[in-house]
Protein backbone atom coordinates (compact mmCIF):
# COMPACT_ATOMS: atom_id res chain seq x y z
CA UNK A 1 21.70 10.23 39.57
CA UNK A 2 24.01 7.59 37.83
CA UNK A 3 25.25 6.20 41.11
CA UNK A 4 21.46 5.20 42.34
CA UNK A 5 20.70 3.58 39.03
CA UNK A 6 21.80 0.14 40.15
CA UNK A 7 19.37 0.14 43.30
CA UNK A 8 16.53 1.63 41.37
CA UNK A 9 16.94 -1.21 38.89
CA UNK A 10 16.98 -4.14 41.61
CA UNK A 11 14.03 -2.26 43.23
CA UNK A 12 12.21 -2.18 39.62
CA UNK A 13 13.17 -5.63 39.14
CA UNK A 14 11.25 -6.31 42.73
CA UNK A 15 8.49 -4.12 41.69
CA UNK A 16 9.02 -2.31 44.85
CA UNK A 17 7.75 1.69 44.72
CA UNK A 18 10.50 4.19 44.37
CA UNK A 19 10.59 7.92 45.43
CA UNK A 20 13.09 9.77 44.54
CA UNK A 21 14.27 13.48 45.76
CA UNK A 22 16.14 15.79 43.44
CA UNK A 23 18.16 19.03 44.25
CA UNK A 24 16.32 22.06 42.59
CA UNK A 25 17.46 25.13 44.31
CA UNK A 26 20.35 26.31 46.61
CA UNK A 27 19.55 29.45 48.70
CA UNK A 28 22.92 30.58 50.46
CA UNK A 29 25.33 27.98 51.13
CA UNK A 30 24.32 24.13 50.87
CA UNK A 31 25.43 20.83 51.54
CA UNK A 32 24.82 19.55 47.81
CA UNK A 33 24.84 21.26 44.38
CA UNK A 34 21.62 21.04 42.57
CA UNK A 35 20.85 17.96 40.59
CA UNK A 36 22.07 15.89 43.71
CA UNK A 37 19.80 12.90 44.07
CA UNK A 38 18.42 10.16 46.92
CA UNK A 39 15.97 7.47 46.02
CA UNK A 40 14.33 6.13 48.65
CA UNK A 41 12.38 2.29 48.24
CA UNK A 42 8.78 1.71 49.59
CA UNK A 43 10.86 -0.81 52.14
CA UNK A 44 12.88 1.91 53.18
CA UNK A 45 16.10 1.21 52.03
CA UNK A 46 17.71 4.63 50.94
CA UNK A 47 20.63 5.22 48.33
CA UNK A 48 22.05 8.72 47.22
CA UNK A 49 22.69 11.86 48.88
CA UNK A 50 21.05 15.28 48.87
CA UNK A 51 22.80 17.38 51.84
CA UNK A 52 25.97 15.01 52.87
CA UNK A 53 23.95 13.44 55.54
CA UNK A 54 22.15 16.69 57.59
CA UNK A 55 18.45 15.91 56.39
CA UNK A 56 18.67 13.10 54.62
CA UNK A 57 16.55 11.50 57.59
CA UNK A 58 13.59 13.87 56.78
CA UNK A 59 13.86 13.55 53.31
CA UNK A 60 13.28 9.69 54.01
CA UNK A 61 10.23 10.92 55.80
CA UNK A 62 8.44 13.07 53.21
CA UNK A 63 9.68 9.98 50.57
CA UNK A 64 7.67 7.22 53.04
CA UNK A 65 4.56 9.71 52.85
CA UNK A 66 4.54 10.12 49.09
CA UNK A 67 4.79 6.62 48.72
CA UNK A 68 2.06 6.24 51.26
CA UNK A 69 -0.12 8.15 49.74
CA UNK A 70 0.22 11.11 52.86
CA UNK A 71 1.34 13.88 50.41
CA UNK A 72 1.63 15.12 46.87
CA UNK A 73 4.83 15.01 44.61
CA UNK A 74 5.99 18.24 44.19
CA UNK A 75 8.89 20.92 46.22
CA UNK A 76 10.33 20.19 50.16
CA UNK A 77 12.22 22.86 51.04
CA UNK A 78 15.22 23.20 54.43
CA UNK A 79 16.50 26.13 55.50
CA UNK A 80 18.33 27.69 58.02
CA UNK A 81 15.85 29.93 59.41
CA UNK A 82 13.52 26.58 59.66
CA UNK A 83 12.82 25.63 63.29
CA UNK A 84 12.41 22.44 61.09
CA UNK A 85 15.24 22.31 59.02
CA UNK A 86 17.64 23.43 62.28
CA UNK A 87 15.51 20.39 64.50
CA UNK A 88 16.75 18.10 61.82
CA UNK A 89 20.67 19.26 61.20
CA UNK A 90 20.58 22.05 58.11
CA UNK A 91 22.83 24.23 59.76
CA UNK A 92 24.96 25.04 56.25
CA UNK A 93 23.58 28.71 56.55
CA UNK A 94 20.94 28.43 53.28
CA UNK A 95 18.44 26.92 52.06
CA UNK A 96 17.85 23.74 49.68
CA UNK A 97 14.88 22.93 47.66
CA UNK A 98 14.06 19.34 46.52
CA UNK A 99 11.58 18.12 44.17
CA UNK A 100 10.38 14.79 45.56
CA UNK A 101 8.43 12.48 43.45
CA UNK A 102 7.61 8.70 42.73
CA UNK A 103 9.21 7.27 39.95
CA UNK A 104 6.93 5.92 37.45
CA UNK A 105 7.81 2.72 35.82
């Protein structure tokens, strides 16, 4: 989380909207350990990682939506046996759980 802190500061200092997606639970093998974080800005600039890069795209999705009012904070889950998670690159073998939610200032 410490390495996003200087982004999420310029955004605050913008007053641009910030989601941010934490690591909660590995099932299996993963990509990240838990308590990896990405923070994505309501102008869709992304910092942080949460699986080294294999849905990192679809966690910018489900960010975009929060922010957007499309869906609720709460748990996004990838895994393996996904059509979903294989469509967008989990192919570690498990199954990660992120907690997605907007930061509030």
């Amino acid at each position: 989380m410490k390495e996003l802190l200087d982004d999420v500061d310029r955004w605050r200092a913008k007053g641009v909207r910030v989601a941010v997606a934490r690591v909660v639970d590995i099932e299996g093998s993963g990509p990240r350990e838990p308590g990896a974080a990405m923070a994505v800005s309501a102008e869709g600039e992304v910092v942080g990682s949460v699986s080294g890069g294999c849905v990192e795209g679809a966690v910018v999705s489900e960010a975009l939506r929060l922010l957007g009012g499309e869906r609720s904070p709460g748990v996004v889950s990838f895994g393996y046996s996904d059509d979903e998670a294989f469509a967008v690159g989990l192919t570690c073998g498990g199954t990660i759980r992120l907690f997605l939610e907007e930061l509030d200032w």
